[in-house]
PDB file of N, CA and C in Angstrom:
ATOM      1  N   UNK A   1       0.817  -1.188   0.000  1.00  0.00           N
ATOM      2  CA  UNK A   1       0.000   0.000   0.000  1.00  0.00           C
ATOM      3  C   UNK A   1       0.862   1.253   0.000  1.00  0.00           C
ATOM      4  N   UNK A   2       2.011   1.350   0.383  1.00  0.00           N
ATOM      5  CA  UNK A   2       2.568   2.447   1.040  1.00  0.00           C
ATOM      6  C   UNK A   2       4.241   2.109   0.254  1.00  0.00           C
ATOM      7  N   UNK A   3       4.401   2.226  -1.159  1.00  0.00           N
ATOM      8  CA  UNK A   3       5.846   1.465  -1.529  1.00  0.00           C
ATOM      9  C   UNK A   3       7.036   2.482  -1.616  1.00  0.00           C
ATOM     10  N   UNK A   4       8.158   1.805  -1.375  1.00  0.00           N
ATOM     11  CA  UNK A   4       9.246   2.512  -1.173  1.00  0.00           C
ATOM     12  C   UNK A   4       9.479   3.741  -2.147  1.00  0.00           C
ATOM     13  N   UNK A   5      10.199   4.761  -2.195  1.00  0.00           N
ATOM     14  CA  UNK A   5      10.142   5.419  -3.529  1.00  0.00           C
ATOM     15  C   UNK A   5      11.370   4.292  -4.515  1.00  0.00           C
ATOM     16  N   UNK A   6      12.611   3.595  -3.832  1.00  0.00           N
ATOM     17  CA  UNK A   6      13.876   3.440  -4.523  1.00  0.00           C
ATOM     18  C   UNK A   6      13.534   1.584  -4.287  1.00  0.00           C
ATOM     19  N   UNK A   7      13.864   0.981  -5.917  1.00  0.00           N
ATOM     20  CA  UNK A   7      14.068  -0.220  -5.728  1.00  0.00           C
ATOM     21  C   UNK A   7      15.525  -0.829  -5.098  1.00  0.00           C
ATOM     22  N   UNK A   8      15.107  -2.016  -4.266  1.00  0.00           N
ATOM     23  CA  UNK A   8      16.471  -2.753  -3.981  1.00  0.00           C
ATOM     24  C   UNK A   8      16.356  -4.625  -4.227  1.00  0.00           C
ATOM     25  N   UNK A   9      17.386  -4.989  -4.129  1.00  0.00           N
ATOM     26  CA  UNK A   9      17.808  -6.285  -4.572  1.00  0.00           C
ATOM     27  C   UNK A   9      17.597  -7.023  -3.064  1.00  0.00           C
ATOM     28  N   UNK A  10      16.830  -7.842  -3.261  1.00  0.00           N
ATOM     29  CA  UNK A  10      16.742  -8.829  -2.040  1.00  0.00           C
ATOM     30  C   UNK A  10      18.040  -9.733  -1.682  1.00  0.00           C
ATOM     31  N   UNK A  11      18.817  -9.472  -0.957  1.00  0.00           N
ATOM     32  CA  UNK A  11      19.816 -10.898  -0.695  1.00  0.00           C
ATOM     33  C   UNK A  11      19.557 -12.026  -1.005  1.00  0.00           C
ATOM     34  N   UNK A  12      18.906 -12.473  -0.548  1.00  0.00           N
ATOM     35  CA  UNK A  12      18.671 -13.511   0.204  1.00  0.00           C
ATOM     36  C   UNK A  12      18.360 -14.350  -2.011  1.00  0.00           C
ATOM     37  N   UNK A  13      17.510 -13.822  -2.352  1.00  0.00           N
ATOM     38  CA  UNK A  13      17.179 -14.312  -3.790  1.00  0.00           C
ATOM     39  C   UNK A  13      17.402 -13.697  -5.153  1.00  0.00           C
ATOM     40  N   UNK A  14      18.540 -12.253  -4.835  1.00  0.00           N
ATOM     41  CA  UNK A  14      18.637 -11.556  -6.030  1.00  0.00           C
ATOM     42  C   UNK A  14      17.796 -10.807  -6.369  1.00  0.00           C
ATOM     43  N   UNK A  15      16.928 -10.538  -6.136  1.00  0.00           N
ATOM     44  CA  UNK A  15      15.242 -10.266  -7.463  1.00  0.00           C
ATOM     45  C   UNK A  15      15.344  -9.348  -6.877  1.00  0.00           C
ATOM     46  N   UNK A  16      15.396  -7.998  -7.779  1.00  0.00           N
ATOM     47  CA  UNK A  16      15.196  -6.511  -7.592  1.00  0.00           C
ATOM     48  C   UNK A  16      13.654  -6.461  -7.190  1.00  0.00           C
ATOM     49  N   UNK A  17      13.076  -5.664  -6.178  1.00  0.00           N
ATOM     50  CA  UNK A  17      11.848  -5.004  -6.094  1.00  0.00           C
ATOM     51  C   UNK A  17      11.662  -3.964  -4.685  1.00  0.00           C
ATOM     52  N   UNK A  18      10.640  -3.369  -4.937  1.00  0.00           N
ATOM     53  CA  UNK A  18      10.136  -2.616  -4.003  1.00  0.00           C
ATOM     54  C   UNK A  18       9.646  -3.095  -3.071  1.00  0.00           C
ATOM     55  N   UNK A  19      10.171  -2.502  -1.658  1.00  0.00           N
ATOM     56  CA  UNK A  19       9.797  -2.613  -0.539  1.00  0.00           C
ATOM     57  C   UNK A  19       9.041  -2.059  -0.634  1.00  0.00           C
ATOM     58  N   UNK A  20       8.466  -2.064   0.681  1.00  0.00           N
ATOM     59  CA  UNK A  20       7.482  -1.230   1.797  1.00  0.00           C
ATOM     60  C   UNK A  20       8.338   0.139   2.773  1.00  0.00           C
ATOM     61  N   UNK A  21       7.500   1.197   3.019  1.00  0.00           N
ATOM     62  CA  UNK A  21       7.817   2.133   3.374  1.00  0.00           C
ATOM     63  C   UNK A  21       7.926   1.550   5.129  1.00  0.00           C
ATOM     64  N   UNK A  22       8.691   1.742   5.633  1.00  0.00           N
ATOM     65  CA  UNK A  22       8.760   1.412   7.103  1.00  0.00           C
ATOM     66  C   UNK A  22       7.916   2.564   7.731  1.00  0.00           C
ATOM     67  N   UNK A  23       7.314   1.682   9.093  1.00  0.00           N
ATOM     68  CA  UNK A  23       6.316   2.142   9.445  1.00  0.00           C
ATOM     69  C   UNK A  23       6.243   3.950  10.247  1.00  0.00           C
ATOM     70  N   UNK A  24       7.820   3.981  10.907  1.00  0.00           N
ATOM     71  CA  UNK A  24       8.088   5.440  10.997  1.00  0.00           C
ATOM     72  C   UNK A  24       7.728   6.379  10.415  1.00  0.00           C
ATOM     73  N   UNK A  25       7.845   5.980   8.764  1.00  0.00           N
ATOM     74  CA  UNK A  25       8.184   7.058   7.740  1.00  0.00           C
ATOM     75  C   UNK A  25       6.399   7.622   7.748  1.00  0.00           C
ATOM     76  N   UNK A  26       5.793   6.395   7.927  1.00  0.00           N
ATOM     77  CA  UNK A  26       4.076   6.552   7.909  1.00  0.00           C
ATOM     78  C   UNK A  26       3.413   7.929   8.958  1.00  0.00           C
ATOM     79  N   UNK A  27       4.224   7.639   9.892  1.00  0.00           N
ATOM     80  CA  UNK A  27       3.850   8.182  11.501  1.00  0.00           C
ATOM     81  C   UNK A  27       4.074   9.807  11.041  1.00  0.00           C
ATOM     82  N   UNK A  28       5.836   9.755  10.380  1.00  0.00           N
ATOM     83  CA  UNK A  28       6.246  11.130  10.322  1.00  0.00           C
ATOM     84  C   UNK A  28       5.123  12.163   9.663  1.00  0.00           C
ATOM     85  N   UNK A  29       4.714  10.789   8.672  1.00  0.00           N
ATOM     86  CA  UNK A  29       3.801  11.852   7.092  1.00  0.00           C
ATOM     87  C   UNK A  29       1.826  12.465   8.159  1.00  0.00           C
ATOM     88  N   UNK A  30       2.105  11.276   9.093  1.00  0.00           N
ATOM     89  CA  UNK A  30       1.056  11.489   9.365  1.00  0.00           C
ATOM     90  C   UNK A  30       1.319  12.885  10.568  1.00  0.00           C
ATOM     91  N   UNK A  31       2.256  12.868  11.116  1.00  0.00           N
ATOM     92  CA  UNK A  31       2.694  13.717  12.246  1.00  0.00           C
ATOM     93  C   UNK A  31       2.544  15.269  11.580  1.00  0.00           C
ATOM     94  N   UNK A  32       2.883  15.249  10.206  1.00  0.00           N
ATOM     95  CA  UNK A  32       3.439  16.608   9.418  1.00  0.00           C
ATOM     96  C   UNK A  32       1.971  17.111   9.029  1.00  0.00           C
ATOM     97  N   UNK A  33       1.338  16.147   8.939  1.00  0.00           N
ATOM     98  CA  UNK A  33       0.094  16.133   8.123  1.00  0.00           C
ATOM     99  C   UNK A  33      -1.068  17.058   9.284  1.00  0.00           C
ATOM    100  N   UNK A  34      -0.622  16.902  10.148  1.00  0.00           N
ATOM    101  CA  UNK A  34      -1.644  17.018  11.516  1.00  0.00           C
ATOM    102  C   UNK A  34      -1.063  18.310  11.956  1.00  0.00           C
ATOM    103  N   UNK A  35       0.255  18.448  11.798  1.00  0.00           N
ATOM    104  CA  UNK A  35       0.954  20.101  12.138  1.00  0.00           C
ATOM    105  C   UNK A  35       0.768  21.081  10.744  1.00  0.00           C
ATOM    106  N   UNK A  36       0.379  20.616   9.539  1.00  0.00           N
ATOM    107  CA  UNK A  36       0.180  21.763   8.606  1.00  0.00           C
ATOM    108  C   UNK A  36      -1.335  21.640   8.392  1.00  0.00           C
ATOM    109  N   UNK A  37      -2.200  21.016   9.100  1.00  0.00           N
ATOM    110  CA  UNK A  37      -3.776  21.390   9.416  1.00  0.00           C
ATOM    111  C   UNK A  37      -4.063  21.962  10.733  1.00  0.00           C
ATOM    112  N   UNK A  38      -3.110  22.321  11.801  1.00  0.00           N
ATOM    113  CA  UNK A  38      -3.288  23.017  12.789  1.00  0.00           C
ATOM    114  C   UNK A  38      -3.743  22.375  13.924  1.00  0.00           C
ATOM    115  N   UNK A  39      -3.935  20.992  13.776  1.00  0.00           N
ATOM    116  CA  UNK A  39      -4.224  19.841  14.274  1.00  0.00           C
ATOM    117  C   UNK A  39      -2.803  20.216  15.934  1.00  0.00           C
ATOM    118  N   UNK A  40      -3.239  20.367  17.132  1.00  0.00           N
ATOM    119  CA  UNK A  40      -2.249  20.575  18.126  1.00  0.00           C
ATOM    120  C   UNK A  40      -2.147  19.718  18.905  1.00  0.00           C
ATOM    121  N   UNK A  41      -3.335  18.660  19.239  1.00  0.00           N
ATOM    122  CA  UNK A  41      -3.300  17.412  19.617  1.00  0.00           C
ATOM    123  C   UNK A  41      -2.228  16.451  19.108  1.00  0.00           C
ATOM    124  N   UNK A  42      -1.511  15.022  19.993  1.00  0.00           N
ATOM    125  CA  UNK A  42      -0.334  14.224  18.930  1.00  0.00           C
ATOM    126  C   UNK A  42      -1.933  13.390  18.589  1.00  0.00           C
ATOM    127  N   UNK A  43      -1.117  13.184  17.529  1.00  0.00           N
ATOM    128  CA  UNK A  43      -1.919  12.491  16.201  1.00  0.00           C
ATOM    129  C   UNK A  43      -1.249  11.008  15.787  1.00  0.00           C
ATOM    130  N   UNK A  44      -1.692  10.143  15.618  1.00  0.00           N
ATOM    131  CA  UNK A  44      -1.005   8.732  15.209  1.00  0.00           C
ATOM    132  C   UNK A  44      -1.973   8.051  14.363  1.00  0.00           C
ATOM    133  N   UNK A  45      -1.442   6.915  13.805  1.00  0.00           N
ATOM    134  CA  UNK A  45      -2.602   6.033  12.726  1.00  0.00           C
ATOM    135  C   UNK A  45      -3.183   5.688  13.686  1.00  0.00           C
ATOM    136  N   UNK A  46      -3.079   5.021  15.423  1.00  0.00           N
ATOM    137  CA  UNK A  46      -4.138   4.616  16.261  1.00  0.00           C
ATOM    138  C   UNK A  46      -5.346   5.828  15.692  1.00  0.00           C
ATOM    139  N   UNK A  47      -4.887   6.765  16.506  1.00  0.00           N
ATOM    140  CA  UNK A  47      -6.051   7.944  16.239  1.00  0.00           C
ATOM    141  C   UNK A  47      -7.294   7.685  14.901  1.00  0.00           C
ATOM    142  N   UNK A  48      -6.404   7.522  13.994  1.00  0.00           N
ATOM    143  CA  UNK A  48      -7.477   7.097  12.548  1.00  0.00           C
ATOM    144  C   UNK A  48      -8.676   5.884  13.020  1.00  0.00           C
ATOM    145  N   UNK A  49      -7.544   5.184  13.748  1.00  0.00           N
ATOM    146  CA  UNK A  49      -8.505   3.978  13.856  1.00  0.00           C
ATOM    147  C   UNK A  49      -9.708   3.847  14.928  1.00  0.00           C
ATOM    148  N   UNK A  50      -8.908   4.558  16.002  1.00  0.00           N
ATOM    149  CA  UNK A  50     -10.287   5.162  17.294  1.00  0.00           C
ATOM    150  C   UNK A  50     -11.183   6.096  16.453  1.00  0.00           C
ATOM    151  N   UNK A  51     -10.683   6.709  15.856  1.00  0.00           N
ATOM    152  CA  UNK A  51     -11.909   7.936  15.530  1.00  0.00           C
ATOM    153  C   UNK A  51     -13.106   6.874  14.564  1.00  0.00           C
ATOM    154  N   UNK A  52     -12.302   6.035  13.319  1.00  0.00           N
ATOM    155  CA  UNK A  52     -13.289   5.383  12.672  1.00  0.00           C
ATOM    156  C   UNK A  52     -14.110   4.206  13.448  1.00  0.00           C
ATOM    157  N   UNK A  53     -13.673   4.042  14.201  1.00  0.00           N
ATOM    158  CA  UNK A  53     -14.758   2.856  15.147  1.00  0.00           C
ATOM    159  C   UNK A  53     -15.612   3.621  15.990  1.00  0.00           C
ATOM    160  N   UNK A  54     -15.228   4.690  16.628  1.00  0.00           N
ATOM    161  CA  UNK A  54     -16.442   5.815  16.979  1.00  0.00           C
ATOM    162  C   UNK A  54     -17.531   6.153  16.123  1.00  0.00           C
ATOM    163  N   UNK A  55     -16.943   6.074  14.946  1.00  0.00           N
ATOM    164  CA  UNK A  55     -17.701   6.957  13.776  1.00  0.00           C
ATOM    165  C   UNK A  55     -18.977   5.596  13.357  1.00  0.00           C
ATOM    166  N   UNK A  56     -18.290   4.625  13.569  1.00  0.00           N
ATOM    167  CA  UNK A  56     -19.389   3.312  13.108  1.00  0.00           C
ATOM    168  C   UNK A  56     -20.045   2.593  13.955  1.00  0.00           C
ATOM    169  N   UNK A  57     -19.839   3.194  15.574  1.00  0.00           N
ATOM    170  CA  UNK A  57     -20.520   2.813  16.907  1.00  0.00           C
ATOM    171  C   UNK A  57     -21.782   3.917  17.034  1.00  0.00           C
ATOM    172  N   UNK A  58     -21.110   5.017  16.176  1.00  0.00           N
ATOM    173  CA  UNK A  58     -22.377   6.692  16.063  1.00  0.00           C
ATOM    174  C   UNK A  58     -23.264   6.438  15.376  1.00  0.00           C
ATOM    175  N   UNK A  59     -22.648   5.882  14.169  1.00  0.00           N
ATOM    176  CA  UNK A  59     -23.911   5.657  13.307  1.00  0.00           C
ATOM    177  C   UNK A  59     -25.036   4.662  12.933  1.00  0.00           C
ATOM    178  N   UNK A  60     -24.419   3.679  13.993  1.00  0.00           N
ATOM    179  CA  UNK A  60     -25.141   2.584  14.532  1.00  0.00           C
ATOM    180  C   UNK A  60     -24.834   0.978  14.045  1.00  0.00           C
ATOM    181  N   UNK A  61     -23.648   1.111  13.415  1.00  0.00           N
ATOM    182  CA  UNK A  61     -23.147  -0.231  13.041  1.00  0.00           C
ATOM    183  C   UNK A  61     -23.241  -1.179  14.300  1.00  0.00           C
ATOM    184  N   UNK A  62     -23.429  -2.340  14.611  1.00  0.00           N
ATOM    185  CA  UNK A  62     -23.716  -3.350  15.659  1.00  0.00           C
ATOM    186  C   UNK A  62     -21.860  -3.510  15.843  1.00  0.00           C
ATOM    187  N   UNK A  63     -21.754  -3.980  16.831  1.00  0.00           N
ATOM    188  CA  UNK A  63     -20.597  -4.069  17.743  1.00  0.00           C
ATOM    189  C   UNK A  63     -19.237  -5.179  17.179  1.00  0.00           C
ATOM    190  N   UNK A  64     -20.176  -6.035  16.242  1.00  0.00           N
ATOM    191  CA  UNK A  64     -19.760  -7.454  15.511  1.00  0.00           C
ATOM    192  C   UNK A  64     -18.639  -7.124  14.380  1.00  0.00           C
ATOM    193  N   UNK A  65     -19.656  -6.152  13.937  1.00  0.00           N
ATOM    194  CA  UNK A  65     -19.012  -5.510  12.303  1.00  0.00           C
ATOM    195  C   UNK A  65     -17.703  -4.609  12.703  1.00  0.00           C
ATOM    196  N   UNK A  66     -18.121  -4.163  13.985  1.00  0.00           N
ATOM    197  CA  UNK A  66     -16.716  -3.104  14.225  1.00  0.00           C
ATOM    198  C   UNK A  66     -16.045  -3.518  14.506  1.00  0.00           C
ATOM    199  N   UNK A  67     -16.111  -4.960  15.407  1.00  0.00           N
ATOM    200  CA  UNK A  67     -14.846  -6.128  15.846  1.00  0.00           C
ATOM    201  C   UNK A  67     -14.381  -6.596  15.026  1.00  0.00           C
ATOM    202  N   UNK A  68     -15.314  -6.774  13.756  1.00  0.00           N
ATOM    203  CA  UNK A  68     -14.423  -7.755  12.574  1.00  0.00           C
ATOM    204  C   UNK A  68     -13.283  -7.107  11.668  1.00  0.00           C
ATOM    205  N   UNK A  69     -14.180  -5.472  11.762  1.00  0.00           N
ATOM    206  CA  UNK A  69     -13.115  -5.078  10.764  1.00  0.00           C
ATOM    207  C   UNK A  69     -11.676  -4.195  11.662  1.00  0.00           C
ATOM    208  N   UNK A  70     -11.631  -3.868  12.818  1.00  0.00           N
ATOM    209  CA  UNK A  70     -10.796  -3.570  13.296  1.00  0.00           C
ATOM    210  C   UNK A  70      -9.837  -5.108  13.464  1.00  0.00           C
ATOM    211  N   UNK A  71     -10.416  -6.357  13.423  1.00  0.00           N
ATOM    212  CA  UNK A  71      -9.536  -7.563  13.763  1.00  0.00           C
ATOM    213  C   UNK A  71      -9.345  -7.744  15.294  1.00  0.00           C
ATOM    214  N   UNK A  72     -10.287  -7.292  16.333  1.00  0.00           N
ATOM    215  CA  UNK A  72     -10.142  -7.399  17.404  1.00  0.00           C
ATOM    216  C   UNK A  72     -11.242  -9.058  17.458  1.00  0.00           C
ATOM    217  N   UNK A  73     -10.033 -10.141  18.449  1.00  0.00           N
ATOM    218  CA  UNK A  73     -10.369 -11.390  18.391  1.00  0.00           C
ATOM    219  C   UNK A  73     -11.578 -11.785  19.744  1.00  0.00           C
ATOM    220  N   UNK A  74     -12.071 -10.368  20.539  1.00  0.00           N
ATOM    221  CA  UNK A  74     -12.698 -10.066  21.777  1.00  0.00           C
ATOM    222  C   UNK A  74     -13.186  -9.504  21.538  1.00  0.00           C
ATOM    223  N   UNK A  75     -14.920  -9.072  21.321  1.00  0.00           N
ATOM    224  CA  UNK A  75     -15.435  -8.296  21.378  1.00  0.00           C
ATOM    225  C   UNK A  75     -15.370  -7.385  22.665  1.00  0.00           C
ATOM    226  N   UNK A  76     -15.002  -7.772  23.222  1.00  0.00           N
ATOM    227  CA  UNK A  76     -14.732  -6.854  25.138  1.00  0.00           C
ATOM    228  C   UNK A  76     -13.746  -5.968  24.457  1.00  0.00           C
ATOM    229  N   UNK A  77     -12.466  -6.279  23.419  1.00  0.00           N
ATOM    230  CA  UNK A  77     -11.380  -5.096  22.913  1.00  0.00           C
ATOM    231  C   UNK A  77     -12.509  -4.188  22.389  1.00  0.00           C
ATOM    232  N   UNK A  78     -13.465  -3.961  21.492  1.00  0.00           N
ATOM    233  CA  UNK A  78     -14.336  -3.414  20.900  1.00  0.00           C
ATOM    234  C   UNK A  78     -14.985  -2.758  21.754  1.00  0.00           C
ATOM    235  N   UNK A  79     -15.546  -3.063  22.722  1.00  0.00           N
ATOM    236  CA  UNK A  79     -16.485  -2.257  23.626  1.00  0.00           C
ATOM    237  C   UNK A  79     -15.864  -1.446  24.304  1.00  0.00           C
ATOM    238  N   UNK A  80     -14.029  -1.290  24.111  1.00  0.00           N
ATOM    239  CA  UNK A  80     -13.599  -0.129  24.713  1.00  0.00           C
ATOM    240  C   UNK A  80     -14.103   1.406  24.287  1.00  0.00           C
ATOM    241  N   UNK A  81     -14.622   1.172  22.634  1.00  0.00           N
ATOM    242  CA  UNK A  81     -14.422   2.656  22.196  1.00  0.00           C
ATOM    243  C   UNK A  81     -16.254   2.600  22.350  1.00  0.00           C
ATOM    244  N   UNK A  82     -17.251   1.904  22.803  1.00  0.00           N
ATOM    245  CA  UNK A  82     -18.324   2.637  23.573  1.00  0.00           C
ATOM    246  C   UNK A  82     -17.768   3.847  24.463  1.00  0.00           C
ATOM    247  N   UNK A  83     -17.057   3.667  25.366  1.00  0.00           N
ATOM    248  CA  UNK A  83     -17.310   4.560  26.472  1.00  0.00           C
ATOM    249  C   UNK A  83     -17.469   5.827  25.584  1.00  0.00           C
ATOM    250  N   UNK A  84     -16.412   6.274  24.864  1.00  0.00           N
ATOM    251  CA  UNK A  84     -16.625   7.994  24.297  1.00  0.00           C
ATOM    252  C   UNK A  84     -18.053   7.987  23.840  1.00  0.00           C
ATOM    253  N   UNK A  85     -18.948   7.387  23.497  1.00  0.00           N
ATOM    254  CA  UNK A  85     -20.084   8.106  23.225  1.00  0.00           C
ATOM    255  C   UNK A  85     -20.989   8.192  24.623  1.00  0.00           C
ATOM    256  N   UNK A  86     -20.533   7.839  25.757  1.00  0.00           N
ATOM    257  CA  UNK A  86     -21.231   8.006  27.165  1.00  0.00           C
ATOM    258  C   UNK A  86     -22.703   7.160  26.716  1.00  0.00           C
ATOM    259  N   UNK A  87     -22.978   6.280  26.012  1.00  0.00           N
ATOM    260  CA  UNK A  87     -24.121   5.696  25.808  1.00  0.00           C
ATOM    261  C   UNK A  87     -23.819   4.052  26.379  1.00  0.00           C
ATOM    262  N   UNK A  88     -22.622   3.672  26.446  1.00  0.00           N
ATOM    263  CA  UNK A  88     -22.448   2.251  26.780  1.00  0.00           C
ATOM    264  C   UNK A  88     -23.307   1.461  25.820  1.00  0.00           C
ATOM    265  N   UNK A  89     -23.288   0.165  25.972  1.00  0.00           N
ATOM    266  CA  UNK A  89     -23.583  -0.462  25.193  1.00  0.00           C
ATOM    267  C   UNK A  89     -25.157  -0.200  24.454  1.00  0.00           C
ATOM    268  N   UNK A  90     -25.670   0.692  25.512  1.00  0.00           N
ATOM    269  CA  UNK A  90     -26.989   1.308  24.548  1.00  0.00           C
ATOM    270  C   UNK A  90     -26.819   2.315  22.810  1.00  0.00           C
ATOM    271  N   UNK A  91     -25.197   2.102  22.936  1.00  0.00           N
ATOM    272  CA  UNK A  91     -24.822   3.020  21.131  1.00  0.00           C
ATOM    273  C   UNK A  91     -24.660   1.998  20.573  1.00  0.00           C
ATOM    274  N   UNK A  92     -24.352   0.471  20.529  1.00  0.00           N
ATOM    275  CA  UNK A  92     -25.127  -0.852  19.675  1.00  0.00           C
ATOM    276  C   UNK A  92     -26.338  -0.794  19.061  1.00  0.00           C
ATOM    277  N   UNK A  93     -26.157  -0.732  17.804  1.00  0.00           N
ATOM    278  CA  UNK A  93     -27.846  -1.248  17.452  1.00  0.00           C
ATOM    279  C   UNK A  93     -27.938  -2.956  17.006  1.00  0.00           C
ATOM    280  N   UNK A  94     -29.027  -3.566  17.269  1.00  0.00           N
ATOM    281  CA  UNK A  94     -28.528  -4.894  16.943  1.00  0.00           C
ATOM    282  C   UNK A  94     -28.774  -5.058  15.528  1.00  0.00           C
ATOM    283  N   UNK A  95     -28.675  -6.207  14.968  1.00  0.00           N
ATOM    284  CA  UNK A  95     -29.225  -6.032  13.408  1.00  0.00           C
ATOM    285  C   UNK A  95     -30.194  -6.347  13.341  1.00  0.00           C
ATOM    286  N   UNK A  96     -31.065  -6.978  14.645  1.00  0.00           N
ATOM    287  CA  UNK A  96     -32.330  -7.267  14.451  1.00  0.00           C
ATOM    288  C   UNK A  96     -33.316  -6.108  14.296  1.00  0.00           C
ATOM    289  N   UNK A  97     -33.088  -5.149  15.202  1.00  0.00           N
ATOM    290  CA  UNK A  97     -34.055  -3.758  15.285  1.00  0.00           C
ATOM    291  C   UNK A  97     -33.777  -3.083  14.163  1.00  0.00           C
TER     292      UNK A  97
END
């Protein structure tokens, strides 16, 4: 998703190709990104990911869908980001209703 700008040669098998951008370099772009929007809070890819599971606990996605796609193997990891909407598990909608 994120590829190197410069190709290199793998040791191990010869074969020229592109890496991956190490994950620092991600943090920095995101760090710079958050200081030239005025953003004064620290900012990290967590952040992306709390804010979007808030955003799909708000709008009423059921608790299942937000566990699956964050990859949390506990729905109990998932029910951490209830608390910010102060609704507790009443910001679940089920899929039955």
């Amino acid at each position: 998703m994120f590829p190197a700008k410069s190709r290199s040669t793998d040791p191990r098998t010869g074969i020229e190709r592109r890496h991956h951008l190490d994950e620092s370099s991600l943090q920095k772009a995101i760090r710079a990104a958050a200081r030239l929007a005025g953003i004064a809070k620290h900012v990290t890819g967590h952040t992306f990911r709390h804010s979007f599971a808030t955003q799909l606990l708000e709008a009423g996605d059921d608790i299942r869908t937000v566990q699956e796609l964050l990859g949390h193997q506990d729905v109990k990891t998932t029910m951490i980001y209830t608390h910010v909407l102060n609704r507790g598990a009443k910001a679940v909608r089920s899929p039955l209703d």
